[in-house]
Protein backbone atom coordinates (compact mmCIF):
# COMPACT_ATOMS: atom_id res chain seq x y z
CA UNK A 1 -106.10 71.50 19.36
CA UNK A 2 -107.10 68.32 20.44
CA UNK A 3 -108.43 65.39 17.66
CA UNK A 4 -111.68 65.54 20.18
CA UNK A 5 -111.69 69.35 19.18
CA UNK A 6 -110.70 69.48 15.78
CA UNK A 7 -114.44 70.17 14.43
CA UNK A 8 -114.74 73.11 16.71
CA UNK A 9 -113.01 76.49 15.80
CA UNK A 10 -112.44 79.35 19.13
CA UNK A 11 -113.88 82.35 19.19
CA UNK A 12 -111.00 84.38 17.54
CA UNK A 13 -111.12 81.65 14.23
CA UNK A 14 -114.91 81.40 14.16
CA UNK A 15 -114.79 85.40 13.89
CA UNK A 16 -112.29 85.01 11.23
CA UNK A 17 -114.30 82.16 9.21
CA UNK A 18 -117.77 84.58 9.37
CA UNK A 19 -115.59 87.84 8.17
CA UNK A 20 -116.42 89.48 11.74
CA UNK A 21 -114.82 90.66 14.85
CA UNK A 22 -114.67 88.57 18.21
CA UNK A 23 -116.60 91.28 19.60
CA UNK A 24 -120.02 90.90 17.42
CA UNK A 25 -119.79 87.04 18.43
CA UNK A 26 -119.83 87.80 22.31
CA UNK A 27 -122.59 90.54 20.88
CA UNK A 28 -124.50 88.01 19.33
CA UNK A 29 -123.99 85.06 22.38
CA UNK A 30 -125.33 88.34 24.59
CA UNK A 31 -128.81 88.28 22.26
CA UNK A 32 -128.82 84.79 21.46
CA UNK A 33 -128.97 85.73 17.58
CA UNK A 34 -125.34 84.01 16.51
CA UNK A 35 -124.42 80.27 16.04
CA UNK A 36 -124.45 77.94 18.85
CA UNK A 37 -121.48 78.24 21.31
CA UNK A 38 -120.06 75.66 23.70
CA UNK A 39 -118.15 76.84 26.79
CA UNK A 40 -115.07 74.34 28.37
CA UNK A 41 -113.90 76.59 31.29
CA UNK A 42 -113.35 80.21 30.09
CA UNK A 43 -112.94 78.92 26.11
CA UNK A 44 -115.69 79.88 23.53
CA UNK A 45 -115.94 77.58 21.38
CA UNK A 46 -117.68 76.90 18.07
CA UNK A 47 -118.82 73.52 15.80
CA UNK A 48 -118.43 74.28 12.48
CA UNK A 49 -121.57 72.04 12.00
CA UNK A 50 -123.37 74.78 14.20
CA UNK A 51 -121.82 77.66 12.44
CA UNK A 52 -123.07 76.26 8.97
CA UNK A 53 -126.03 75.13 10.16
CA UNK A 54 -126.98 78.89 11.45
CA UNK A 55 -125.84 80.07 8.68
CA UNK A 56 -128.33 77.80 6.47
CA UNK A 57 -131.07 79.46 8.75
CA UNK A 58 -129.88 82.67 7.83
CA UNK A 59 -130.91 82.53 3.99
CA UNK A 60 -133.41 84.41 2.74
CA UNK A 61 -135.33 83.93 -0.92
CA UNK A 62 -135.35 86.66 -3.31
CA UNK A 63 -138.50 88.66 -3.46
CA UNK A 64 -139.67 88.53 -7.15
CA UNK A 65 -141.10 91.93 -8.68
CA UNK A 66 -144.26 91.72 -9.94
CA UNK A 67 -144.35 92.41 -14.43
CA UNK A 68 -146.57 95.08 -14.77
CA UNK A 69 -149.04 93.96 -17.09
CA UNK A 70 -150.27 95.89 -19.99
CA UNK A 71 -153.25 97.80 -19.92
């Protein structure tokens, strides 16, 4: 890849990187729920600032059970 491209991971690597297959990413890009994509002709391609950045969004906080207090 390109030094212009070296932040940006394809479709196949991204997939790789998130532990999934190329098919839930073109799943996801279908529903608009995944990390943002750039296109350059047919190539998917992915920032790993955008990857980490969804994945940031993607946190949730623990729920904390109540104690149950004495009666």
């Amino acid at each position: 890849m390109t030094k212009l491209l070296e932040n940006y991971l394809t479709e196949a690597a991204a997939a790789t990187e998130l532990d999934k297959g190329p098919r839930t990413l073109q799943i996801w890009r279908a529903q608009r729920t995944g990390p943002a994509w750039t296109k350059v002709g047919k190539t998917v391609l992915y920032s790993r600032d955008a990857i980490l950045a969804w994945l940031k969004s993607q946190e949730q906080q623990p729920v904390r059970s109540r104690r149950q207090q004495p009666t």
